[in-house]
N, C-alpha and C. Protein backbone atom coordinates (compact mmCIF):
# COMPACT_ATOMS: atom_id res chain seq x y z
N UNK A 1 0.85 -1.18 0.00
CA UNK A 1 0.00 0.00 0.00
C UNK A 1 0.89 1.24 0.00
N UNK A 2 0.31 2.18 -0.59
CA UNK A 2 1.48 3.47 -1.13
C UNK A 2 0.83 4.30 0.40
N UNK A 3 2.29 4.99 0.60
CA UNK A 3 2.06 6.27 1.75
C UNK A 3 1.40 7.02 1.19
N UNK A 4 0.31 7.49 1.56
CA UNK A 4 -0.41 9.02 1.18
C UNK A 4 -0.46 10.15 2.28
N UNK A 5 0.17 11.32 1.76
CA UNK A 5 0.51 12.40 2.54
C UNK A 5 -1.81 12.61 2.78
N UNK A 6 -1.49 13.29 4.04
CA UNK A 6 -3.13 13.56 4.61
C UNK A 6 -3.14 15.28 4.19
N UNK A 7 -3.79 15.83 2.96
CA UNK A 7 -4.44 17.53 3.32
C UNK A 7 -4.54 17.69 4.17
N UNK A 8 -4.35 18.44 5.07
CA UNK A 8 -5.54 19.22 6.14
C UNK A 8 -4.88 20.01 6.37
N UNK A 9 -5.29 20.57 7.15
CA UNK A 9 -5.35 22.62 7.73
C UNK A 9 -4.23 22.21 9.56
N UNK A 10 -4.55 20.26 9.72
CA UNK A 10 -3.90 20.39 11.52
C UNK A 10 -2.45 20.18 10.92
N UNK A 11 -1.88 21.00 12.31
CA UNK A 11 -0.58 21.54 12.21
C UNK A 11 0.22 19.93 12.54
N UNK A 12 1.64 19.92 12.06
CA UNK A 12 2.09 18.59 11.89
C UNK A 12 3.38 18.53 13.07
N UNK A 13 3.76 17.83 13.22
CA UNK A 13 4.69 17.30 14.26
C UNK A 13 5.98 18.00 13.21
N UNK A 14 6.77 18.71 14.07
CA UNK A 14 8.37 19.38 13.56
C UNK A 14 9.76 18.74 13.90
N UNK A 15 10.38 18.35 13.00
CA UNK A 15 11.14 17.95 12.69
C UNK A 15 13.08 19.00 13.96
N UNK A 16 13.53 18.34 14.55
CA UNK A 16 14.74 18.81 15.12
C UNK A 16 14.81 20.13 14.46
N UNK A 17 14.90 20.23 12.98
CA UNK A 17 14.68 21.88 12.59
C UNK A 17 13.68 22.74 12.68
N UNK A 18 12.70 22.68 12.99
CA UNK A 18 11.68 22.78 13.16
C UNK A 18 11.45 22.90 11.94
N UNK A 19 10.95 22.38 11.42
CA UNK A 19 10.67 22.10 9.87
C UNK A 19 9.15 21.16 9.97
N UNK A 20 8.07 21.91 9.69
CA UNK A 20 6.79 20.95 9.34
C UNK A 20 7.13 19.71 9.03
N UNK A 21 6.66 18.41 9.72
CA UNK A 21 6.91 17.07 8.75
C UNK A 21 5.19 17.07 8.17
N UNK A 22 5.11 15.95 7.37
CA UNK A 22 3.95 15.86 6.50
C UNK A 22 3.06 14.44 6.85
N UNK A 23 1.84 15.08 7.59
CA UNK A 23 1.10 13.26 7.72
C UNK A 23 0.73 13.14 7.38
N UNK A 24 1.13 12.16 7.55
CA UNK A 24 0.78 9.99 7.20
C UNK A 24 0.00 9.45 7.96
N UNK A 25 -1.00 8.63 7.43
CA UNK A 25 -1.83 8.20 8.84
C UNK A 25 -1.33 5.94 8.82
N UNK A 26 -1.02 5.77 7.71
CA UNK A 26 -0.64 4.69 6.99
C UNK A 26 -0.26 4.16 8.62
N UNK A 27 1.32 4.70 8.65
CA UNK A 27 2.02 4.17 9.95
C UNK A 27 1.35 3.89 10.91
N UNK A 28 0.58 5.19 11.47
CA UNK A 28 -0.42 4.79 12.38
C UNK A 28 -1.05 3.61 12.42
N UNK A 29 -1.98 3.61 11.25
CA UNK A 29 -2.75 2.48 10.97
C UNK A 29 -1.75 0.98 11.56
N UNK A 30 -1.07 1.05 10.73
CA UNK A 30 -0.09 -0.26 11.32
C UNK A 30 0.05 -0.48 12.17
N UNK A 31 0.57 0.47 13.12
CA UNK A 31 1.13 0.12 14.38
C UNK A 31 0.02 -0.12 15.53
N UNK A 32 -1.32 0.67 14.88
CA UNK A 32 -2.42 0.64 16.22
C UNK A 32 -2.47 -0.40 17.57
N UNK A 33 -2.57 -1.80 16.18
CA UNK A 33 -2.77 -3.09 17.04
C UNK A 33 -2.26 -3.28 17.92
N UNK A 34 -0.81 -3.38 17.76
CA UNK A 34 0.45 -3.21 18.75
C UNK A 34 -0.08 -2.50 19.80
N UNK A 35 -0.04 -1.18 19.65
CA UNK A 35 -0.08 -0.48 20.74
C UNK A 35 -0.86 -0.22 21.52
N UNK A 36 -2.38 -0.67 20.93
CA UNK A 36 -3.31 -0.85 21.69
C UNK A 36 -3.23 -2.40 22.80
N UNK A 37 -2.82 -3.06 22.29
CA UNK A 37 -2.27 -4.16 23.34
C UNK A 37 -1.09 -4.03 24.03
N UNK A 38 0.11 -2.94 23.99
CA UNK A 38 0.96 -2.66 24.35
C UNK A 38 0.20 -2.16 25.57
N UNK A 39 -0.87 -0.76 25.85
CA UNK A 39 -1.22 -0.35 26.44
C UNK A 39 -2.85 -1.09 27.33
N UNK A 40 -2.80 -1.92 26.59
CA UNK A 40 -4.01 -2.79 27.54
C UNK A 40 -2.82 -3.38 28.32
N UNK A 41 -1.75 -3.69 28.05
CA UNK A 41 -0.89 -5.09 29.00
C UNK A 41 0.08 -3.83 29.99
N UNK A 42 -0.16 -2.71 29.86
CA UNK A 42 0.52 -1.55 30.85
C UNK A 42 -0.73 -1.77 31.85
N UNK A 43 -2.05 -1.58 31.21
CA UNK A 43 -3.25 -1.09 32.28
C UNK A 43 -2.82 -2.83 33.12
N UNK A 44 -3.10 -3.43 32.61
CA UNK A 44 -2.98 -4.49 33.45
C UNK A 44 -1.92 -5.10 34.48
N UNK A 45 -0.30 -4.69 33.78
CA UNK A 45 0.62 -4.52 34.89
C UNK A 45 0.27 -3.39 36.09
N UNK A 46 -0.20 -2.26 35.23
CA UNK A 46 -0.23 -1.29 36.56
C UNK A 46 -1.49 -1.71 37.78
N UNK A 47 -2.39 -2.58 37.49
CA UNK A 47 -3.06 -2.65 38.46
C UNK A 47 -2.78 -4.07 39.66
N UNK A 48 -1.58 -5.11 38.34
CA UNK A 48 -1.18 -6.12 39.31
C UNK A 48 -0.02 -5.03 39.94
N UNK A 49 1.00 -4.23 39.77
CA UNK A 49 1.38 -3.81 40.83
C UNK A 49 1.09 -2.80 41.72
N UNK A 50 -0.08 -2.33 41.49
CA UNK A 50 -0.92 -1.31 42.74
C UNK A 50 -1.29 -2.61 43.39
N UNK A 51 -1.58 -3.43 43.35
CA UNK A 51 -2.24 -4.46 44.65
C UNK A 51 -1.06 -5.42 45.18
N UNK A 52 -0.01 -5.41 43.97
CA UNK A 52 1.29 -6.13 44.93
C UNK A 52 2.00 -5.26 46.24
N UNK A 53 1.74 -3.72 45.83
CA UNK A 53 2.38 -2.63 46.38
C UNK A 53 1.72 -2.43 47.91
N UNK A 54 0.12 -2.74 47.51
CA UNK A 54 -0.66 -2.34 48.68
C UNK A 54 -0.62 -3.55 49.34
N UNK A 55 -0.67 -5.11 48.98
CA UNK A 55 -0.20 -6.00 49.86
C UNK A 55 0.92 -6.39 51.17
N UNK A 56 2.28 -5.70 49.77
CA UNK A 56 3.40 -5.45 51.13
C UNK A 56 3.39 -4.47 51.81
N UNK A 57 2.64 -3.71 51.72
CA UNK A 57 2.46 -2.16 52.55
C UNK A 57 1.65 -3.01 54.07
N UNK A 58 0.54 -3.70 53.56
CA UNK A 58 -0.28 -4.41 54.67
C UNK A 58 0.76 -5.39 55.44
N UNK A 59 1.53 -5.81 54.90
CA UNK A 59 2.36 -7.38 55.50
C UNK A 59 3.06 -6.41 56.07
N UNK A 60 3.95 -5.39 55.72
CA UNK A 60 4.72 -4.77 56.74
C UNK A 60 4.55 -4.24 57.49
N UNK A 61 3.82 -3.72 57.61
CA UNK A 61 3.36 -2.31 58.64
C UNK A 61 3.82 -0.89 57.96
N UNK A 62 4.13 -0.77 56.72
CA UNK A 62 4.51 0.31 56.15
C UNK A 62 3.29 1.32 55.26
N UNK A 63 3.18 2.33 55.00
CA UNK A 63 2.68 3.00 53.91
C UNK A 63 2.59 2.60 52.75
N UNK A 64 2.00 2.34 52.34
CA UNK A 64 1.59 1.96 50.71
C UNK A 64 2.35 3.33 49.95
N UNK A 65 2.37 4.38 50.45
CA UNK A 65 3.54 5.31 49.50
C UNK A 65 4.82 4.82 49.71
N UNK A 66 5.34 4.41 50.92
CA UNK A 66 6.50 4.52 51.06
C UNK A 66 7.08 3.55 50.57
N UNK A 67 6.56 2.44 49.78
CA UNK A 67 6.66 1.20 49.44
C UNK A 67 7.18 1.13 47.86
N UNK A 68 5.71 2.39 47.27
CA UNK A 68 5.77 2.80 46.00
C UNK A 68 6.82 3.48 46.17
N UNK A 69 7.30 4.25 46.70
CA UNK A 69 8.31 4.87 46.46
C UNK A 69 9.90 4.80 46.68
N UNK A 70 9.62 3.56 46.87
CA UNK A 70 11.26 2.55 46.97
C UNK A 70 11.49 2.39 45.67
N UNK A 71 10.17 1.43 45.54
CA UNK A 71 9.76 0.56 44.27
C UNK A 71 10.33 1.66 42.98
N UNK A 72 9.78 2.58 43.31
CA UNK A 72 9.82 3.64 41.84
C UNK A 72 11.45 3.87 41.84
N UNK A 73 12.14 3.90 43.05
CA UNK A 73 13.49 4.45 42.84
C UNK A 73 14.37 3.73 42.60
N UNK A 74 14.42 2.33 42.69
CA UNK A 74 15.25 1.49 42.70
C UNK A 74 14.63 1.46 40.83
N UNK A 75 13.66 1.14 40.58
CA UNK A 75 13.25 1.14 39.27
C UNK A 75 13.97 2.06 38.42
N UNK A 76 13.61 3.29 38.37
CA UNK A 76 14.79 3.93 37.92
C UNK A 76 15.80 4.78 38.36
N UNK A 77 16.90 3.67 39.20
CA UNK A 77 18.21 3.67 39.75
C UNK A 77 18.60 4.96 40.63
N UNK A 78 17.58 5.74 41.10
CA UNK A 78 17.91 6.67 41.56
C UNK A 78 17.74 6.79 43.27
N UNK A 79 18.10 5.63 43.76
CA UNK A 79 18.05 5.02 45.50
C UNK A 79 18.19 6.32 45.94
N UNK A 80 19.78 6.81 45.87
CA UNK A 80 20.32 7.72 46.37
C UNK A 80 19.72 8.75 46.80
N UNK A 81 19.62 9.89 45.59
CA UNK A 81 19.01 10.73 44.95
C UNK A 81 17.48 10.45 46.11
N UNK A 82 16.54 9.87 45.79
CA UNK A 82 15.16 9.91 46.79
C UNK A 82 15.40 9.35 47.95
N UNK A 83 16.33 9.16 48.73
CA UNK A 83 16.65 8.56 49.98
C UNK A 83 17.40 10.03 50.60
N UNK A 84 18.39 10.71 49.69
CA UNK A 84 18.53 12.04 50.28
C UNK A 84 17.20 13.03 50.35
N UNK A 85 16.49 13.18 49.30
CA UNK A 85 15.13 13.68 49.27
C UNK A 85 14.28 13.36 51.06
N UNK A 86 14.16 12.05 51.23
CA UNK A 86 13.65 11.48 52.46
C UNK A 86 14.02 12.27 53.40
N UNK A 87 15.31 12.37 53.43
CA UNK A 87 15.99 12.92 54.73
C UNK A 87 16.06 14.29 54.82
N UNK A 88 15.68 15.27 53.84
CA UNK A 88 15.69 16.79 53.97
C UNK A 88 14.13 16.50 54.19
N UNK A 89 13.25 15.75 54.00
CA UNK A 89 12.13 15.97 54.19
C UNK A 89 11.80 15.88 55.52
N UNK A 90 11.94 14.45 55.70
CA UNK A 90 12.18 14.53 57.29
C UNK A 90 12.20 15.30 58.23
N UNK A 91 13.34 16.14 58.12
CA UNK A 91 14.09 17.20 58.69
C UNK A 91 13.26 18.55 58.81
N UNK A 92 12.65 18.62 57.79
CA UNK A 92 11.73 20.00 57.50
C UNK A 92 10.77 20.12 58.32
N UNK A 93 10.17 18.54 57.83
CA UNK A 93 8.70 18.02 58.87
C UNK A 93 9.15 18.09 60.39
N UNK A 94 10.13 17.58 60.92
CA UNK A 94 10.46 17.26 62.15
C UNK A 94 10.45 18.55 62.81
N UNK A 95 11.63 19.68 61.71
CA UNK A 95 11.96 21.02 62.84
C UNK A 95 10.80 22.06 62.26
N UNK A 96 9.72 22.01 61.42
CA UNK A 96 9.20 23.30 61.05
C UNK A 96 7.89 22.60 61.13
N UNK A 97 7.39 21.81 60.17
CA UNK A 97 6.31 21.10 60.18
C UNK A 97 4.91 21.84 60.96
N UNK A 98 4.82 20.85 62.32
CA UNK A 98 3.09 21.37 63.25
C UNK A 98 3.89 22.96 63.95
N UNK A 99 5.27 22.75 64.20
CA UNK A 99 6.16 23.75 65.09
C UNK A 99 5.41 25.07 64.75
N UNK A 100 5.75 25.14 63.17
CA UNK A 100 5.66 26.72 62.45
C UNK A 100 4.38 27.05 62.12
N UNK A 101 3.47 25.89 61.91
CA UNK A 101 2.09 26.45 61.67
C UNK A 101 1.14 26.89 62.83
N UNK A 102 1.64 26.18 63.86
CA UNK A 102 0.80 26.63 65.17
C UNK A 102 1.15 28.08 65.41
N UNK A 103 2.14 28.28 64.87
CA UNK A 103 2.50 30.06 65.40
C UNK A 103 2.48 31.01 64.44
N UNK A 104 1.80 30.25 63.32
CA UNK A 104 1.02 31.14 62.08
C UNK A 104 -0.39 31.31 62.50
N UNK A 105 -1.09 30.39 63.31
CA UNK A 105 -2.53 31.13 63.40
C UNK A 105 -2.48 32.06 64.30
């Protein structure tokens, strides 16, 4: 099947130069299938791990955020990085937190 450039008046995705590119809906077409099952099998990971997440949150005695938010960092490699985050947070909450708002009203 031949590519056919699409008429229309909607503005097109730009090229690193910003240079108009010209659509195609062809590709699209192709790829739909894929990606519509690409993204049904995301919906479905994401809800087996919201209930794996909220399980070990229950078995531990931990937060269901704080769990997700291991999970997310070790995922993408950034332990460090949100474990220092933790600890300025901490810190904020601990010395300013209920301290500073009670002596704002």
């Amino acid at each position: 099947m031949s590519v056919q450039a699409v008429t229309t008046d909607t503005p097109a995705r730009q090229d690193k130069n910003g240079d108009e590119k010209v659509i195609t809906l062809q590709d699209l077409r192709d790829a739909l299938p894929n990606l519509t099952q690409l993204k049904t099998n995301a919906d479905a990971a994401n809800v087996e791990l919201k209930d794996a997440i909220k399980a070990t949150a229950e078995k531990s005695g931990l937060l269901a955020v704080a769990v997700r938010a291991l999970v997310n960092a070790r995922a993408k490699g950034n332990v460090n990085d949100k474990a220092r985050q933790a600890e300025q947070m901490s810190l904020v909450f601990g010395e300013i937190g209920e301290n500073d708002a009670a002596k704002m009203n």
